[in-house]
Protein backbone atom coordinates (compact mmCIF):
# COMPACT_ATOMS: atom_id res chain seq x y z
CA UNK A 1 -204.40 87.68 38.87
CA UNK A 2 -207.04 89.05 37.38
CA UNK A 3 -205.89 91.91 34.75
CA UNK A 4 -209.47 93.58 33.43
CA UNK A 5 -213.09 93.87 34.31
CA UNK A 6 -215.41 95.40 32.44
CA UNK A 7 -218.99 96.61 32.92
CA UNK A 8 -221.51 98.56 30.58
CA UNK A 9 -224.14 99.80 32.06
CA UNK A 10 -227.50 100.47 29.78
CA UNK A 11 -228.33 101.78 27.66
CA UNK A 12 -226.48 99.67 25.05
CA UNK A 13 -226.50 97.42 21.94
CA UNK A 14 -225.76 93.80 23.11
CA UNK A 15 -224.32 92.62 19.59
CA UNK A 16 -221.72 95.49 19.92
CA UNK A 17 -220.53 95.52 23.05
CA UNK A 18 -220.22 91.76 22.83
CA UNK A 19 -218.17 92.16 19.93
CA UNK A 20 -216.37 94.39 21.49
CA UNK A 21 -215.58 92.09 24.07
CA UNK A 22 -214.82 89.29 22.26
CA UNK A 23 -212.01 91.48 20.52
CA UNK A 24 -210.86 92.20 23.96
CA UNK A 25 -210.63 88.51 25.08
CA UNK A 26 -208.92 87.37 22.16
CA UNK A 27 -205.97 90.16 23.10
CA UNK A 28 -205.94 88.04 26.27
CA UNK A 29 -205.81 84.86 24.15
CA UNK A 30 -208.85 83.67 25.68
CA UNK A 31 -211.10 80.81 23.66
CA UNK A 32 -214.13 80.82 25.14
CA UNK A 33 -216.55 82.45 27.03
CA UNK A 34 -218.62 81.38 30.01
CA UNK A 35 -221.56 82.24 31.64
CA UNK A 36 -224.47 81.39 34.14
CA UNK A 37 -228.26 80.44 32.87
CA UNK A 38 -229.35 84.28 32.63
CA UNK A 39 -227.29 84.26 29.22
CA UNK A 40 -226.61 81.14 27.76
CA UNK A 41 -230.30 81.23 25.85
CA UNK A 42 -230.37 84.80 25.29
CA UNK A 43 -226.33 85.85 23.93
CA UNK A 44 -224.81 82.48 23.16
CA UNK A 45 -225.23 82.95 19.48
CA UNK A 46 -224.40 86.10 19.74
CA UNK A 47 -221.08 85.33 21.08
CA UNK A 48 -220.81 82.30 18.51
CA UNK A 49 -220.87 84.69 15.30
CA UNK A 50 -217.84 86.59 16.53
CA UNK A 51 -215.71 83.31 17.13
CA UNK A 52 -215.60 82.89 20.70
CA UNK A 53 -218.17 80.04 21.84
CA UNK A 54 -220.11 80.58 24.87
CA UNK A 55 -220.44 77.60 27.69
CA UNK A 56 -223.06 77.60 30.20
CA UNK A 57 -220.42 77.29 33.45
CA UNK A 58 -221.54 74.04 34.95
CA UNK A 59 -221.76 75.48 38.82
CA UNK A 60 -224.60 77.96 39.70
CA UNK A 61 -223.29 81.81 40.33
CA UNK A 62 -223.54 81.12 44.37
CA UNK A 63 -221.41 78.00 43.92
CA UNK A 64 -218.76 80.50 42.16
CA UNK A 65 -218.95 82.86 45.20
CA UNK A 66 -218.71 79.80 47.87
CA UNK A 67 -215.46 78.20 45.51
CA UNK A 68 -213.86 81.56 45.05
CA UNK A 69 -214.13 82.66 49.23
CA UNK A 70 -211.55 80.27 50.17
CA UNK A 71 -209.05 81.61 47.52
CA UNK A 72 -209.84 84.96 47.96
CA UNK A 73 -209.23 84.77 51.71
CA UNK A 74 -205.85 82.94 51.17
CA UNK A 75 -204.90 85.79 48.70
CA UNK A 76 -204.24 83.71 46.04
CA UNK A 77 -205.38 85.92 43.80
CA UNK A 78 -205.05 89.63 43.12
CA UNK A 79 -207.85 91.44 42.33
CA UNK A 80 -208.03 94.94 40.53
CA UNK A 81 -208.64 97.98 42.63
CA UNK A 82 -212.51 98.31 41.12
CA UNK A 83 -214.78 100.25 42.81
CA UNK A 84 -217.62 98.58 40.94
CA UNK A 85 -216.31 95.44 41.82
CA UNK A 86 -215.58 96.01 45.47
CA UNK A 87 -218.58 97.10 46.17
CA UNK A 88 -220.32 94.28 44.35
CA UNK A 89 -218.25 91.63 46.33
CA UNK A 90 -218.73 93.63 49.69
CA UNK A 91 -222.62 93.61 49.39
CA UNK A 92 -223.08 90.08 48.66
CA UNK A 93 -225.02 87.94 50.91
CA UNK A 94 -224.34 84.20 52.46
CA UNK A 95 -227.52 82.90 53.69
CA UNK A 96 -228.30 78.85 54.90
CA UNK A 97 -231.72 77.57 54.22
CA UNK A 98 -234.06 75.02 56.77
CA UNK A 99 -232.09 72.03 54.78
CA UNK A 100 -228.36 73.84 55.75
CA UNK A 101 -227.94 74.44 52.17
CA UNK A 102 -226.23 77.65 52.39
CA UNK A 103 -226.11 80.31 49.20
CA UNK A 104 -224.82 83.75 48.30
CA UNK A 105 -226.50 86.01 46.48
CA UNK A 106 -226.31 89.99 45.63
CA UNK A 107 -229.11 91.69 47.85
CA UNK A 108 -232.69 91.54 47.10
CA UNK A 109 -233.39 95.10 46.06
CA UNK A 110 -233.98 96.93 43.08
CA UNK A 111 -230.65 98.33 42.64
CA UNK A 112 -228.60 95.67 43.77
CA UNK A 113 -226.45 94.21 41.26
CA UNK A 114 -223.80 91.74 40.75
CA UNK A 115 -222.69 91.40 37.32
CA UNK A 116 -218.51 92.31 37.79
CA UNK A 117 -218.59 90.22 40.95
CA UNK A 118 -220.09 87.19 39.35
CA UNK A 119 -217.51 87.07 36.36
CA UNK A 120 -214.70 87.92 38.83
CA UNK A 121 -215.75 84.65 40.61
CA UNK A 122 -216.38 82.75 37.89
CA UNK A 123 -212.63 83.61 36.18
CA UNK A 124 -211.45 82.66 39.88
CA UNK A 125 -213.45 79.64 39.89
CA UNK A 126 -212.27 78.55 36.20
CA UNK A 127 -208.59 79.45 36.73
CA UNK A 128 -208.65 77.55 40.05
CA UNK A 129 -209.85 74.34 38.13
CA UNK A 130 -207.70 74.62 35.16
CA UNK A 131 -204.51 74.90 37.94
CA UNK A 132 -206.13 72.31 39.59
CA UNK A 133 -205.88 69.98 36.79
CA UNK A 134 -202.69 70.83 35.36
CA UNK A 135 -200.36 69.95 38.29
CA UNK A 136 -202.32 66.87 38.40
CA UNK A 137 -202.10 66.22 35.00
CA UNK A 138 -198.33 67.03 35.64
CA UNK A 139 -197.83 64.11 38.53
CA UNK A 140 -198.76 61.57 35.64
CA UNK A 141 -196.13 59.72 34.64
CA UNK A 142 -197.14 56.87 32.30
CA UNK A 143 -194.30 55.40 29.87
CA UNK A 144 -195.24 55.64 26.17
CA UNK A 145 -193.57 52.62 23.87
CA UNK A 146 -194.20 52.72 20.46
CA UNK A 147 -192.61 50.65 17.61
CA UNK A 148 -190.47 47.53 18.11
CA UNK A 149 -187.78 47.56 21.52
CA UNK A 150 -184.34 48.43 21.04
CA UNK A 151 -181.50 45.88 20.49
CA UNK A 152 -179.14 45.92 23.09
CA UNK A 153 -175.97 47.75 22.50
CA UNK A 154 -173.00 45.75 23.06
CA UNK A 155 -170.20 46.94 26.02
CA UNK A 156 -167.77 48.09 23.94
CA UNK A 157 -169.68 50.41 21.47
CA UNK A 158 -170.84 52.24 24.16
CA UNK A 159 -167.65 52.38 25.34
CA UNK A 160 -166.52 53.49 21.69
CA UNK A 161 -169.45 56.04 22.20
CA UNK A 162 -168.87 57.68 25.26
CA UNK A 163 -165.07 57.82 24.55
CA UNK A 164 -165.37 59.15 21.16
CA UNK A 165 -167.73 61.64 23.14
CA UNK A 166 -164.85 62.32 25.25
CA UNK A 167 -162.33 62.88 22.51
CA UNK A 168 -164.15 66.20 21.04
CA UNK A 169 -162.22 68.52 22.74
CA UNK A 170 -163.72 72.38 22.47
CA UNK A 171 -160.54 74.98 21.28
């Protein structure tokens, strides 16, 4: 589910409203922040003086889109009721190149825009992987010995143990 997506459109002072965000994240409990190349150079350290590093998200923005269709089509995920971000997601455009590499993209005019869209799909993306790895991580079952192996305990004082167990009677 995604809870809250924010936008602010310019005129504005990065340092504040990235402070601003960071405050806003942390409510969430969030650690971290991610992003695509257009600001890991330019706001990383930015992000870095108010405690919440900034990672450049190892998949390009169209990757996002392309890993997020499948779950948004499955509706395994809610998404907020955002006109900003409906209409962002609604103009985007899947195109394949002469190799069959295919790529979305927001449109190529001077208004278009894509920045809610493109940190919806990248939360989707993230929070896909992260699921992802815990119910694998989950499926592990590896036995951990430490220190020297018990001595067997002889039949009758486990027999002394589970019928003392048995004598504790609740009033």
């Amino acid at each position: 589910m995604i809870d809250v997506a924010r936008e602010r459109k310019p005129q504005f002072v990065p340092s504040q409203v990235i402070a601003e965000f960071a405050d806003l994240l942390r409510a969430y409990r969030v650690t971290e922040v991610r992003g695509d190349n257009a600001g890991s150079g330019f706001h990383a350290g930015e992000w870095d003086r108010h405690q919440m590093p900034f990672r450049k998200f190892e998949n390009t923005t169209s990757e996002n889109y392309l890993t997020a269709l499948p779950v948004l089509l499955a509706r395994r995920v809610r998404l907020l009721d955002n006109k900003t971000l409906r209409s962002q997601l609604a103009s985007l455009e899947r195109t394949i190149s002469a190799s069959d590499k295919e790529t979305v993209s927001h449109p190529r005019h001077g208004n278009a825009h894509d920045d809610v869209a493109t940190a919806v799909c990248g939360a989707i993306v993230w929070a896909s992987q992260a699921a992802k790895l815990a119910a694998f991580e989950s499926k592990i079952v590896s036995p951990i010995t430490a220190g020297a192996p018990r001595a067997a305990v002889p039949a009758a004082t486990r027999l002394a143990l589970a019928s003392s167990s048995r004598r504790r009677s609740v009033p």
